[in-house]
PDB file of N, CA and C in Angstrom:
ATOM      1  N   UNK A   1      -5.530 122.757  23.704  1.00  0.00           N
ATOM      2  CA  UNK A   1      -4.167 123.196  23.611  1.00  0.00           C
ATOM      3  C   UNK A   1      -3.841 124.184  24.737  1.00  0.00           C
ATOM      4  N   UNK A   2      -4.749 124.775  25.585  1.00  0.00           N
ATOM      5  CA  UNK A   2      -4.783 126.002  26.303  1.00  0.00           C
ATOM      6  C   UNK A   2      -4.610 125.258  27.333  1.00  0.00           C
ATOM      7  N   UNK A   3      -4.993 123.768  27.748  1.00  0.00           N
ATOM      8  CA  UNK A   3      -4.538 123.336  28.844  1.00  0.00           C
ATOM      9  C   UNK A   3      -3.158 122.704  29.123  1.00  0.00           C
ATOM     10  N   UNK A   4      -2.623 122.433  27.985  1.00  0.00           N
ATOM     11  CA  UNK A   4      -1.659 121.711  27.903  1.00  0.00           C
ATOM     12  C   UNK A   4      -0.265 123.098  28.014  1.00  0.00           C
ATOM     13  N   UNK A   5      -0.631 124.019  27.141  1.00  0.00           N
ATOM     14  CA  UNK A   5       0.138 125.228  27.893  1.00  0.00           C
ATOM     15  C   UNK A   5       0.154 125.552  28.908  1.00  0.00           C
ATOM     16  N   UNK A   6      -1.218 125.670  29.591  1.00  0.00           N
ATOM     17  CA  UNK A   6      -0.845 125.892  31.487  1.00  0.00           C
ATOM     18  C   UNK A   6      -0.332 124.918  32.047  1.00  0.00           C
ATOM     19  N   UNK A   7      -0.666 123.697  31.666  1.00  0.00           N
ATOM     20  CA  UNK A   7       0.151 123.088  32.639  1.00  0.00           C
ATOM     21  C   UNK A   7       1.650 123.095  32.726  1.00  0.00           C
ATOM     22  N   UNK A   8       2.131 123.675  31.477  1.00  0.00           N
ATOM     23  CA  UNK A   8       3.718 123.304  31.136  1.00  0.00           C
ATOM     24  C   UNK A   8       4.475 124.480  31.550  1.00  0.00           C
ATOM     25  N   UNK A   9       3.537 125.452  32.439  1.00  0.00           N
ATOM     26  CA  UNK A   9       4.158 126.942  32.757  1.00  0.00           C
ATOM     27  C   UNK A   9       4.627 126.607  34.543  1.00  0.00           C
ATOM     28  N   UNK A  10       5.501 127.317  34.581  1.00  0.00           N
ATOM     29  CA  UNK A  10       6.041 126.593  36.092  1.00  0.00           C
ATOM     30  C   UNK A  10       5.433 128.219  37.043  1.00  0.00           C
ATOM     31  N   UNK A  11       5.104 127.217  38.273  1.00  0.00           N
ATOM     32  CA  UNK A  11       4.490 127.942  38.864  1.00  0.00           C
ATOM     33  C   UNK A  11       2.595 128.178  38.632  1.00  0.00           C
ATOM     34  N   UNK A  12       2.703 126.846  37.866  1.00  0.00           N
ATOM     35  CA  UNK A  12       1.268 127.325  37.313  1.00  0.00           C
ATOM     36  C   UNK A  12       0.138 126.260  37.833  1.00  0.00           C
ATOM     37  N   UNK A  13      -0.859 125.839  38.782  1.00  0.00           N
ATOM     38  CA  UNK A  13      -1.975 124.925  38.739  1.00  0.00           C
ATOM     39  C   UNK A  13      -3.038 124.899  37.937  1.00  0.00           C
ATOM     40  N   UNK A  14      -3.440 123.767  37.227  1.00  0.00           N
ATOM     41  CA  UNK A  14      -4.664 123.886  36.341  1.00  0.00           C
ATOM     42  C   UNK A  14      -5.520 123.076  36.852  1.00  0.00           C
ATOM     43  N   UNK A  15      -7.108 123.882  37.063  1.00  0.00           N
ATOM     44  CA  UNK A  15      -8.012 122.657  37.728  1.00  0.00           C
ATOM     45  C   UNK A  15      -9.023 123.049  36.427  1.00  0.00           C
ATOM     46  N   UNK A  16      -9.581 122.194  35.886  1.00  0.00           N
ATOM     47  CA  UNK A  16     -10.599 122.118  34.906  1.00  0.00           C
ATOM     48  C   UNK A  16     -11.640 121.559  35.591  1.00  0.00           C
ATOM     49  N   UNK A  17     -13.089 121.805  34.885  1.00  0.00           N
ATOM     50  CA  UNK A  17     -14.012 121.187  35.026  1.00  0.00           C
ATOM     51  C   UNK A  17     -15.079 120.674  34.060  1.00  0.00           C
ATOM     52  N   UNK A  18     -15.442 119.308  34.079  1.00  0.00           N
ATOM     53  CA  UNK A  18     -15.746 118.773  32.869  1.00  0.00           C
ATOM     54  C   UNK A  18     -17.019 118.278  33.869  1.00  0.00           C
ATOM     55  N   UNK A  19     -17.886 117.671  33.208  1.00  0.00           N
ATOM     56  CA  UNK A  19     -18.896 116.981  33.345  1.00  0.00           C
ATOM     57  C   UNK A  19     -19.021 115.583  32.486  1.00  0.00           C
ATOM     58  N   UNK A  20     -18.638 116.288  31.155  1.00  0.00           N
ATOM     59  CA  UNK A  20     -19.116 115.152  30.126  1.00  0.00           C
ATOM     60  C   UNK A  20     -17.523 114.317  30.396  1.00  0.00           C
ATOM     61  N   UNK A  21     -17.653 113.071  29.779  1.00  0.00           N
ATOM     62  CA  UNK A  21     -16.765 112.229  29.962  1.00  0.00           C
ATOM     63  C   UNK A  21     -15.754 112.211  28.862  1.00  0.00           C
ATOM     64  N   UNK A  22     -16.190 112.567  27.983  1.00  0.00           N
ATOM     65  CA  UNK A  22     -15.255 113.083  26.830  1.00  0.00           C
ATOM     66  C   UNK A  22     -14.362 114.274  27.128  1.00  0.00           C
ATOM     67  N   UNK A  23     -15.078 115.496  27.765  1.00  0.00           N
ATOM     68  CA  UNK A  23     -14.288 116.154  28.208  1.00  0.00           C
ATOM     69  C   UNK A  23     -13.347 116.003  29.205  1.00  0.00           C
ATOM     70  N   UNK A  24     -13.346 115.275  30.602  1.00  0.00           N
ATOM     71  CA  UNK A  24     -12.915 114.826  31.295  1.00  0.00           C
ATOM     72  C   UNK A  24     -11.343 113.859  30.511  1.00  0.00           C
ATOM     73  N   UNK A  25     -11.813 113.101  29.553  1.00  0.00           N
ATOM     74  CA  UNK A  25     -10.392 112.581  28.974  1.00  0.00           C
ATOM     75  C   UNK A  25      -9.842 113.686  28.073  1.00  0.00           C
ATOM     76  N   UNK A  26     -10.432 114.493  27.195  1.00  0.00           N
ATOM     77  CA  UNK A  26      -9.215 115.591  26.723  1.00  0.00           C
ATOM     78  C   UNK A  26      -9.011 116.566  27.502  1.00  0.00           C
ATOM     79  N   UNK A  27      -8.868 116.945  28.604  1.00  0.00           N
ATOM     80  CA  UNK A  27      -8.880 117.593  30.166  1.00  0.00           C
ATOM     81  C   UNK A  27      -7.392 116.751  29.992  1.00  0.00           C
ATOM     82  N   UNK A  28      -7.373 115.588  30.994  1.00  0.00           N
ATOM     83  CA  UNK A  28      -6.393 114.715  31.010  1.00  0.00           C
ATOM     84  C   UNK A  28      -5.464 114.183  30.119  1.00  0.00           C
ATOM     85  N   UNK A  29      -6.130 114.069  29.085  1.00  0.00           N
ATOM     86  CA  UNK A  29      -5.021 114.279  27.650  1.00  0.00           C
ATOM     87  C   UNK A  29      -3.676 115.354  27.588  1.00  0.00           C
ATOM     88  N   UNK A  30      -4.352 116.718  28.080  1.00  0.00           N
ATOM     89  CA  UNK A  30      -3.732 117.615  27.423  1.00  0.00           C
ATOM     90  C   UNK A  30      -2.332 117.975  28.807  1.00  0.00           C
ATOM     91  N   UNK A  31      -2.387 117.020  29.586  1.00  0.00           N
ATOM     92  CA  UNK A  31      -1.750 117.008  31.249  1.00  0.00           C
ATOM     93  C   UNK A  31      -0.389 116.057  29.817  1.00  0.00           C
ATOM     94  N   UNK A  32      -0.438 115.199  29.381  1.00  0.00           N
ATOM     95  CA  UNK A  32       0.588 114.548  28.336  1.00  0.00           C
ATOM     96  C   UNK A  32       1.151 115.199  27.454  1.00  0.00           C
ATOM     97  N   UNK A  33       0.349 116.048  26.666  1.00  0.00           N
ATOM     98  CA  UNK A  33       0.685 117.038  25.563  1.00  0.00           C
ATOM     99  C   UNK A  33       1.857 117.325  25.708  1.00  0.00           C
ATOM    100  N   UNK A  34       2.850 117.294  24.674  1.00  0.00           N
ATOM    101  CA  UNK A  34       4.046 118.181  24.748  1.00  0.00           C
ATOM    102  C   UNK A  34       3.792 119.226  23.531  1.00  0.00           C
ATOM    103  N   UNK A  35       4.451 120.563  23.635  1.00  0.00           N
ATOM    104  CA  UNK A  35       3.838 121.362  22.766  1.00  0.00           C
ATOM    105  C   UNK A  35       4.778 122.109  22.043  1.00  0.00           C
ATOM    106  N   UNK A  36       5.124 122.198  20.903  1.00  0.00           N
ATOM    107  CA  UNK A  36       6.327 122.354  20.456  1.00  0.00           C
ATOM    108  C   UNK A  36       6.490 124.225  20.405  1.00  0.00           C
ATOM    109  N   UNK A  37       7.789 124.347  20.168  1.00  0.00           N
ATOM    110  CA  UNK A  37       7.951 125.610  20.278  1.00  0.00           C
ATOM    111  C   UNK A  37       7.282 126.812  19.476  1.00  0.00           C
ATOM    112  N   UNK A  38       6.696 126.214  18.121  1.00  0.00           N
ATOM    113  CA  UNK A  38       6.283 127.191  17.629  1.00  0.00           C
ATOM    114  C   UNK A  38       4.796 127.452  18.519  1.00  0.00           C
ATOM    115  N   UNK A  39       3.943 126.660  18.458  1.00  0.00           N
ATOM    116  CA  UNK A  39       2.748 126.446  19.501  1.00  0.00           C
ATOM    117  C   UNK A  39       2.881 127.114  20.717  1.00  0.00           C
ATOM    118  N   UNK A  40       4.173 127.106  21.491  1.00  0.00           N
ATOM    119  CA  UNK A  40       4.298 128.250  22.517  1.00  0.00           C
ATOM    120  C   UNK A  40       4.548 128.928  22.383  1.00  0.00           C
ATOM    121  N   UNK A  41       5.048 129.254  20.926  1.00  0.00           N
ATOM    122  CA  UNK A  41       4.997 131.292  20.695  1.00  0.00           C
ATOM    123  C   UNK A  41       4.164 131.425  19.924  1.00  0.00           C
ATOM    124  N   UNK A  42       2.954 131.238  19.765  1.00  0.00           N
ATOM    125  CA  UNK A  42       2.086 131.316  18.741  1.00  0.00           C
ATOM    126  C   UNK A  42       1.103 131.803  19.828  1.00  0.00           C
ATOM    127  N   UNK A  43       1.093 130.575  20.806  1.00  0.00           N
ATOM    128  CA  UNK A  43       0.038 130.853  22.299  1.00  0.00           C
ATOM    129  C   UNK A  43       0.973 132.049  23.084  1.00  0.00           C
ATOM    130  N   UNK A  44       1.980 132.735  23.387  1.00  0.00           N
ATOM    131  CA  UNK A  44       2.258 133.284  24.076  1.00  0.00           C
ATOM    132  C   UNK A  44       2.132 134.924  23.327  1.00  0.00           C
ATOM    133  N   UNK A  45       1.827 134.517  21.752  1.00  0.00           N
ATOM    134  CA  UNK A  45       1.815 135.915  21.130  1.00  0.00           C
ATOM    135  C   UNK A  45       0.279 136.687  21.324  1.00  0.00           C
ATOM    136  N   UNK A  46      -0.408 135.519  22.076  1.00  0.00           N
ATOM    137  CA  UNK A  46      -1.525 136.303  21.833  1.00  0.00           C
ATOM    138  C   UNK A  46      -1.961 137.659  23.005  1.00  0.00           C
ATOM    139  N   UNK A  47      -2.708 138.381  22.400  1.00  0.00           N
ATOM    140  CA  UNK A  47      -3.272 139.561  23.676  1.00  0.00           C
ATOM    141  C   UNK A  47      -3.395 139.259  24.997  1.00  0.00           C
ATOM    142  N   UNK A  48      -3.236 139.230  25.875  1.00  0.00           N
ATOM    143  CA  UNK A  48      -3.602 138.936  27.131  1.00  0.00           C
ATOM    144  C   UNK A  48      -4.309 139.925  28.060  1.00  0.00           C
ATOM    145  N   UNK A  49      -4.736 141.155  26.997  1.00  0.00           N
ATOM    146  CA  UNK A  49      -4.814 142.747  27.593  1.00  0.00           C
ATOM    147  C   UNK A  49      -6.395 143.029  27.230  1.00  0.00           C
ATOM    148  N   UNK A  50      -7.176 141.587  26.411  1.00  0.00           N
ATOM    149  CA  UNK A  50      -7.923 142.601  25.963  1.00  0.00           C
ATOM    150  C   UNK A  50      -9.022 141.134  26.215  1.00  0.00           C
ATOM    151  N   UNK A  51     -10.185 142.062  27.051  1.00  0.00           N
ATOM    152  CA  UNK A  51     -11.451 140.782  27.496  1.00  0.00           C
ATOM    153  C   UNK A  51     -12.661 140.980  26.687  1.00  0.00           C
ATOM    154  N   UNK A  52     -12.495 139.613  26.029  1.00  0.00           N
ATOM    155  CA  UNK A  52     -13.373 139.658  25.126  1.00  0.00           C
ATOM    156  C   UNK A  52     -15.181 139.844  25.823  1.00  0.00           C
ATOM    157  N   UNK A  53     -15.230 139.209  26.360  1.00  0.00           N
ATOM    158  CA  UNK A  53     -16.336 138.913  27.303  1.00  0.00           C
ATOM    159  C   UNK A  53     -16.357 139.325  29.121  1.00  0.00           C
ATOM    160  N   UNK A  54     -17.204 140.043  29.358  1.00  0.00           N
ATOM    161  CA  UNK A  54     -17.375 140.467  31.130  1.00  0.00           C
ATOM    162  C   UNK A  54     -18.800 140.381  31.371  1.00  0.00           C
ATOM    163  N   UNK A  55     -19.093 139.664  31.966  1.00  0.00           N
ATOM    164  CA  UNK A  55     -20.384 139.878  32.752  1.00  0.00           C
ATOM    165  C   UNK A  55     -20.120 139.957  34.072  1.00  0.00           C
ATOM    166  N   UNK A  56     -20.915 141.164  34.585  1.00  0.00           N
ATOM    167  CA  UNK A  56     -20.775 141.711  35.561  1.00  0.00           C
ATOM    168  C   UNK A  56     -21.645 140.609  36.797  1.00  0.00           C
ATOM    169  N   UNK A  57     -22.383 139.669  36.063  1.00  0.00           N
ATOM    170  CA  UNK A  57     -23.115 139.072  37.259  1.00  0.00           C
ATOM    171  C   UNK A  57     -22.152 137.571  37.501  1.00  0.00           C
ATOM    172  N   UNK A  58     -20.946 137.664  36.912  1.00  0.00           N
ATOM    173  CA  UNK A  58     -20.265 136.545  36.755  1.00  0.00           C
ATOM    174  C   UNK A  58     -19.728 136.207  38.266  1.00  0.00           C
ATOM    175  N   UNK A  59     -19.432 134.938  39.117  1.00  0.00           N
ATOM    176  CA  UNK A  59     -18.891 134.708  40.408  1.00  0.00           C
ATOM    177  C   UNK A  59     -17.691 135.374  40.862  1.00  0.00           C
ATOM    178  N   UNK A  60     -16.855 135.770  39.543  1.00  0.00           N
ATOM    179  CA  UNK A  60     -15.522 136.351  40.091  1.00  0.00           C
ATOM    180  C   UNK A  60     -15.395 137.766  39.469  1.00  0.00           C
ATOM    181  N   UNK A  61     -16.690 138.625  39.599  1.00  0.00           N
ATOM    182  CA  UNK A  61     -17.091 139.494  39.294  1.00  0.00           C
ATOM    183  C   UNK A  61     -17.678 140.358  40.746  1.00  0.00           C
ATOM    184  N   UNK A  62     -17.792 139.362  41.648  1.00  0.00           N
ATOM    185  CA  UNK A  62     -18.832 139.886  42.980  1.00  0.00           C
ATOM    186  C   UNK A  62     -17.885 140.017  44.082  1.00  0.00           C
ATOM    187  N   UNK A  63     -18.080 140.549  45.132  1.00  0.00           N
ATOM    188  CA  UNK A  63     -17.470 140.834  46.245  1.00  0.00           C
ATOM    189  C   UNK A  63     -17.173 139.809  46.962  1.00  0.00           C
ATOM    190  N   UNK A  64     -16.352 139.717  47.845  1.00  0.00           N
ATOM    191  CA  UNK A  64     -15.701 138.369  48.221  1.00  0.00           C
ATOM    192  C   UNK A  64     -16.432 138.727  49.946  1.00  0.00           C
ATOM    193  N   UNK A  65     -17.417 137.478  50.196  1.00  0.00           N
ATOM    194  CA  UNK A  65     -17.694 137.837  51.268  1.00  0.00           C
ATOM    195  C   UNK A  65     -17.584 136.633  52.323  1.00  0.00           C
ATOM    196  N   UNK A  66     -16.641 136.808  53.523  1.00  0.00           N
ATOM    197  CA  UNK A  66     -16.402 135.679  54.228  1.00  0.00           C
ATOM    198  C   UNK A  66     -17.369 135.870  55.398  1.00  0.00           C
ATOM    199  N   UNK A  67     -17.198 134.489  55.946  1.00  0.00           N
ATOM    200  CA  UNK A  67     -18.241 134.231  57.093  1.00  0.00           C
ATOM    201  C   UNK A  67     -19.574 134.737  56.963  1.00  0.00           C
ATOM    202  N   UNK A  68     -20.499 134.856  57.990  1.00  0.00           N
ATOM    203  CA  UNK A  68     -21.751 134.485  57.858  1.00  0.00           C
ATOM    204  C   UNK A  68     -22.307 136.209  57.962  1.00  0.00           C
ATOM    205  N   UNK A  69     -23.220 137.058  57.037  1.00  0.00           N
ATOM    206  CA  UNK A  69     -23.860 137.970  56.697  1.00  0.00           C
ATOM    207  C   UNK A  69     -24.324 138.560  58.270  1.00  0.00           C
ATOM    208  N   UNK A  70     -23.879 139.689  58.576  1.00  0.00           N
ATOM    209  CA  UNK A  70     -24.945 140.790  59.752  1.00  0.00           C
ATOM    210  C   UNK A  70     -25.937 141.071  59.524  1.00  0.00           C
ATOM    211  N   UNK A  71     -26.819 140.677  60.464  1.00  0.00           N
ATOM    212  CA  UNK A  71     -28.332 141.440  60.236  1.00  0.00           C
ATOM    213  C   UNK A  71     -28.974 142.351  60.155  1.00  0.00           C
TER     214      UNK A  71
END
């Protein structure tokens, strides 16, 4: 349902990543979804302030480092 809300937000790109093939079709499923209004204020009521989960060793947790490392 979380994909089918981003996609329906303007201004918004959704890239998912699936492996399994099941996931891959409800990935693409949810690109059809229409989602009725209560469902978008139900999803829009929620916290957006509060992270459930941080790991600090996570990829978009680390320093952004371009081109190739000084010796």
């Amino acid at each position: 349902m979380s994909l089918a809300w981003l996609h329906g937000r303007a201004n918004v790109a959704t890239l998912s990543h699936a492996a399994n093939p099941g996931h891959m079709a409800s990935n693409l499923a949810a690109t059809r979804r229409q989602l009725t209004g209560e469902e978008r204020a139900r999803i829009d009521a929620i916290d957006r302030e509060f992270r459930v989960y941080d790991d600090r060793s996570d990829p978009w947790n680390q320093p952004l480092r371009l081109g190739r490392e000084q010796a």
